[in-house]
Protein backbone atom coordinates (compact mmCIF):
# COMPACT_ATOMS: atom_id res chain seq x y z
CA UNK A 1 94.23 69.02 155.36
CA UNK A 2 92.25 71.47 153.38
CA UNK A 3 91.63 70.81 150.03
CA UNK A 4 93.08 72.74 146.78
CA UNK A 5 91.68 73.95 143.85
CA UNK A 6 92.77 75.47 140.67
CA UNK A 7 92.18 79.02 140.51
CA UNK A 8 89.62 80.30 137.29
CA UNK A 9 92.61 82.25 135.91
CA UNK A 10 94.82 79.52 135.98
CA UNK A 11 92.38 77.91 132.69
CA UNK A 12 94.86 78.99 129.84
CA UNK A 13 93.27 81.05 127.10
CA UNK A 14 93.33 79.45 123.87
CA UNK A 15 93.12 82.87 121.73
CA UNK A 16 96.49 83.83 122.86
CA UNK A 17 98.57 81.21 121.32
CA UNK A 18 101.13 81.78 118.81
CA UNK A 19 102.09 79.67 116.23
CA UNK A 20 104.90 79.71 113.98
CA UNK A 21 105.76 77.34 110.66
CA UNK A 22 109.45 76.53 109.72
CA UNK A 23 109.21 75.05 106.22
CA UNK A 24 112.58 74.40 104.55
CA UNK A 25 114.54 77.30 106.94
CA UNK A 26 111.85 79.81 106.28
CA UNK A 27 109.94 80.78 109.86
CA UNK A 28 106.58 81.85 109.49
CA UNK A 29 104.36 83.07 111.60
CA UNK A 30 100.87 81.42 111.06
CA UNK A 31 98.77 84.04 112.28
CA UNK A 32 95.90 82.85 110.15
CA UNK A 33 95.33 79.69 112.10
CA UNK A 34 92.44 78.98 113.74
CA UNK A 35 92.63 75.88 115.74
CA UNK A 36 95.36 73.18 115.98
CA UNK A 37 95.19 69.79 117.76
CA UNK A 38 98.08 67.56 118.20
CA UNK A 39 97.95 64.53 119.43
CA UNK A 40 100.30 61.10 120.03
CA UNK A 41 98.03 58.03 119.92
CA UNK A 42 99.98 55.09 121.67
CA UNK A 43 99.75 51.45 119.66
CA UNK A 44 99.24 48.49 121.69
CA UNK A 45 98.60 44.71 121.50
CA UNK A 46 96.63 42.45 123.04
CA UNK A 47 98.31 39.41 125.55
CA UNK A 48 96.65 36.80 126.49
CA UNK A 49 97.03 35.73 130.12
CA UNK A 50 97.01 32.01 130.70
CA UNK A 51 94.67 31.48 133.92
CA UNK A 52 93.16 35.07 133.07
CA UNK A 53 89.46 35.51 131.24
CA UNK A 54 90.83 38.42 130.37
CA UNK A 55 93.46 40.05 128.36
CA UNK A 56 96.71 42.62 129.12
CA UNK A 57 97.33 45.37 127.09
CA UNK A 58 101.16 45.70 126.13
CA UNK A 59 102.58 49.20 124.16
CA UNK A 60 104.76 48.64 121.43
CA UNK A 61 104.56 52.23 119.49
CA UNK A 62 102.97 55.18 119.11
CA UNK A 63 101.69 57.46 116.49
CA UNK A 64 101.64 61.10 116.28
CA UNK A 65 98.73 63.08 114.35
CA UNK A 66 97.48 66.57 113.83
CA UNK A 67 94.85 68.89 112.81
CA UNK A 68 94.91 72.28 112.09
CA UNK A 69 92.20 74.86 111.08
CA UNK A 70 92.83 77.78 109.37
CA UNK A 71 91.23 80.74 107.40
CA UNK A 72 91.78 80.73 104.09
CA UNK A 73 93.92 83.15 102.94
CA UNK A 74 97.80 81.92 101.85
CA UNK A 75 99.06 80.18 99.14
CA UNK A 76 102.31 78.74 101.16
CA UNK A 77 101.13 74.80 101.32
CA UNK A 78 99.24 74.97 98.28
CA UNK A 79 102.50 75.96 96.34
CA UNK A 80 104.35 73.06 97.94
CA UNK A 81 101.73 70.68 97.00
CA UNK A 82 101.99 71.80 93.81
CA UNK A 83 105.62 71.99 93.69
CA UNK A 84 105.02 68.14 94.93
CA UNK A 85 102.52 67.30 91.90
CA UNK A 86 105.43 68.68 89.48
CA UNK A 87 108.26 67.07 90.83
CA UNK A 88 107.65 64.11 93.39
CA UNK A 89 109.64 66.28 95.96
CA UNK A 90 107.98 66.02 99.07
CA UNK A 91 108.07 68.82 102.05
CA UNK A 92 108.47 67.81 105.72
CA UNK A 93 108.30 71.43 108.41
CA UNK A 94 107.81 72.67 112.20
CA UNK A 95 105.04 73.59 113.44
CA UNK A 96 105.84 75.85 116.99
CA UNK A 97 103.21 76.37 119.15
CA UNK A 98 103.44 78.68 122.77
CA UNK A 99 100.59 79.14 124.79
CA UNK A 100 101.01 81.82 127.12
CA UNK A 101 98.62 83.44 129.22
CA UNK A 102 99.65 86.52 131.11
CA UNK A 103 96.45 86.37 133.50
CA UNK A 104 97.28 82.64 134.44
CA UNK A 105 100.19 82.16 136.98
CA UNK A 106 101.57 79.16 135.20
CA UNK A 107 103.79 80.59 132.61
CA UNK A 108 104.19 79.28 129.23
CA UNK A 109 104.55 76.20 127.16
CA UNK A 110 105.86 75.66 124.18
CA UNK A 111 105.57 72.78 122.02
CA UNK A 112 107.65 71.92 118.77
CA UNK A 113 105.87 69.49 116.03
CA UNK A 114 108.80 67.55 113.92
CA UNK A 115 108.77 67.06 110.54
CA UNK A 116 105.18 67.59 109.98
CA UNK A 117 103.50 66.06 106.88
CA UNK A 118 100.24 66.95 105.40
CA UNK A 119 97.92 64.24 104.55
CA UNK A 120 95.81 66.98 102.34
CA UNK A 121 95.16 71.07 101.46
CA UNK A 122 91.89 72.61 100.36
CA UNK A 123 93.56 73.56 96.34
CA UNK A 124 90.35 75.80 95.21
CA UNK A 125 87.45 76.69 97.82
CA UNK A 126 84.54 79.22 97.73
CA UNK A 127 81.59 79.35 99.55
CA UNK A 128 78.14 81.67 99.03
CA UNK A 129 77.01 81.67 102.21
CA UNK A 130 80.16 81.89 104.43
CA UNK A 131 81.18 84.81 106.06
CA UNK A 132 84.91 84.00 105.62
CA UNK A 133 86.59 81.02 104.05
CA UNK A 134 88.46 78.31 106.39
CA UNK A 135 90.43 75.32 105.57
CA UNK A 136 90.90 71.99 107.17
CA UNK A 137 94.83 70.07 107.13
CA UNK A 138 95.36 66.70 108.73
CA UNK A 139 98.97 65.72 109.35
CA UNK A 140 101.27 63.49 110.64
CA UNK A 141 104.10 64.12 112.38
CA UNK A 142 107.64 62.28 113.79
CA UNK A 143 108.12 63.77 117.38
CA UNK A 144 107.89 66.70 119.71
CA UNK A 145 109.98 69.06 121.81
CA UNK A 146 108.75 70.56 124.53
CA UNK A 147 111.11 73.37 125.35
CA UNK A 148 109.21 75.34 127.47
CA UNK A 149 106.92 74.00 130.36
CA UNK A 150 104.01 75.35 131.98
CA UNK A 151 104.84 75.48 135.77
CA UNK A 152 103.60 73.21 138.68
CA UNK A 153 100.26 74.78 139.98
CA UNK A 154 100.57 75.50 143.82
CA UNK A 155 98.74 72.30 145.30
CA UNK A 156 99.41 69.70 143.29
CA UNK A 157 102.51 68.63 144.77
């Protein structure tokens, strides 16, 4: 049998993601990120194995975390943090991303992020020698969706 490989164009290109924010029934689209990695980390324990030097490794959890990059240029999570600061109410949102290449054969994926969380946001920044201003957010988040599923490329089945 002859082998398969993935075609070049079939390498999805990041740059033409979209990526929209629901934040308490308001959808908005976040054109000003930059980068966004989400990731589900899976927690496990150690078992000892009588008649075994060494040890099994059993899941009992997971955790999901994020990063997102972003230039620096809206207000929208500052003004919930500060809403936050003032009142102790704290915001939970969606964070939608599709990637969708129109060169690839594949399709698109989408990916919904529940009930994000931030674990921080840049409040003041400036910077002499930068060209533009970017911002950093780590969050957490409950679960995903995935409504939308890149397809099966030809050879791997």
């Amino acid at each position: 049998m002859a082998e398969k490989f993935m075609n070049g164009r079939d390498a999805i290109t990041g740059s033409l993601a979209t990526c929209w924010v629901t934040i308490e029934g308001r959808r908005i689209l976040l054109m000003q990120g930059k980068k966004l990695n989400a990731k589900m980390e899976k927690q496990k324990k150690e078992i000892p194995i009588l008649g075994k030097v060494s040890k099994a490794n059993r899941s009992n959890g997971m955790k999901y975390t994020g990063s997102m990059t972003m230039y620096y240029n809206t207000s929208i999570f500052r003004e919930l943090v500060k809403r936050y600061q003032d009142t102790g109410e704290d915001f939970y949102f969606d964070i939608q991303v599709t990637n969708e290449d129109p060169t690839s054969s594949l399709g698109r994926q989408t990916v919904i992020l529940k009930d994000c969380n931030l674990d921080g946001v840049t409040i003041a920044a400036f910077d002499v020698d930068a060209e533009t201003l970017e911002e950093d957010m780590d969050f957490t988040f409950e679960s995903f969706e995935l409504p939308e599923k890149f397809t099966v490329m030809d050879g791997m089945e």
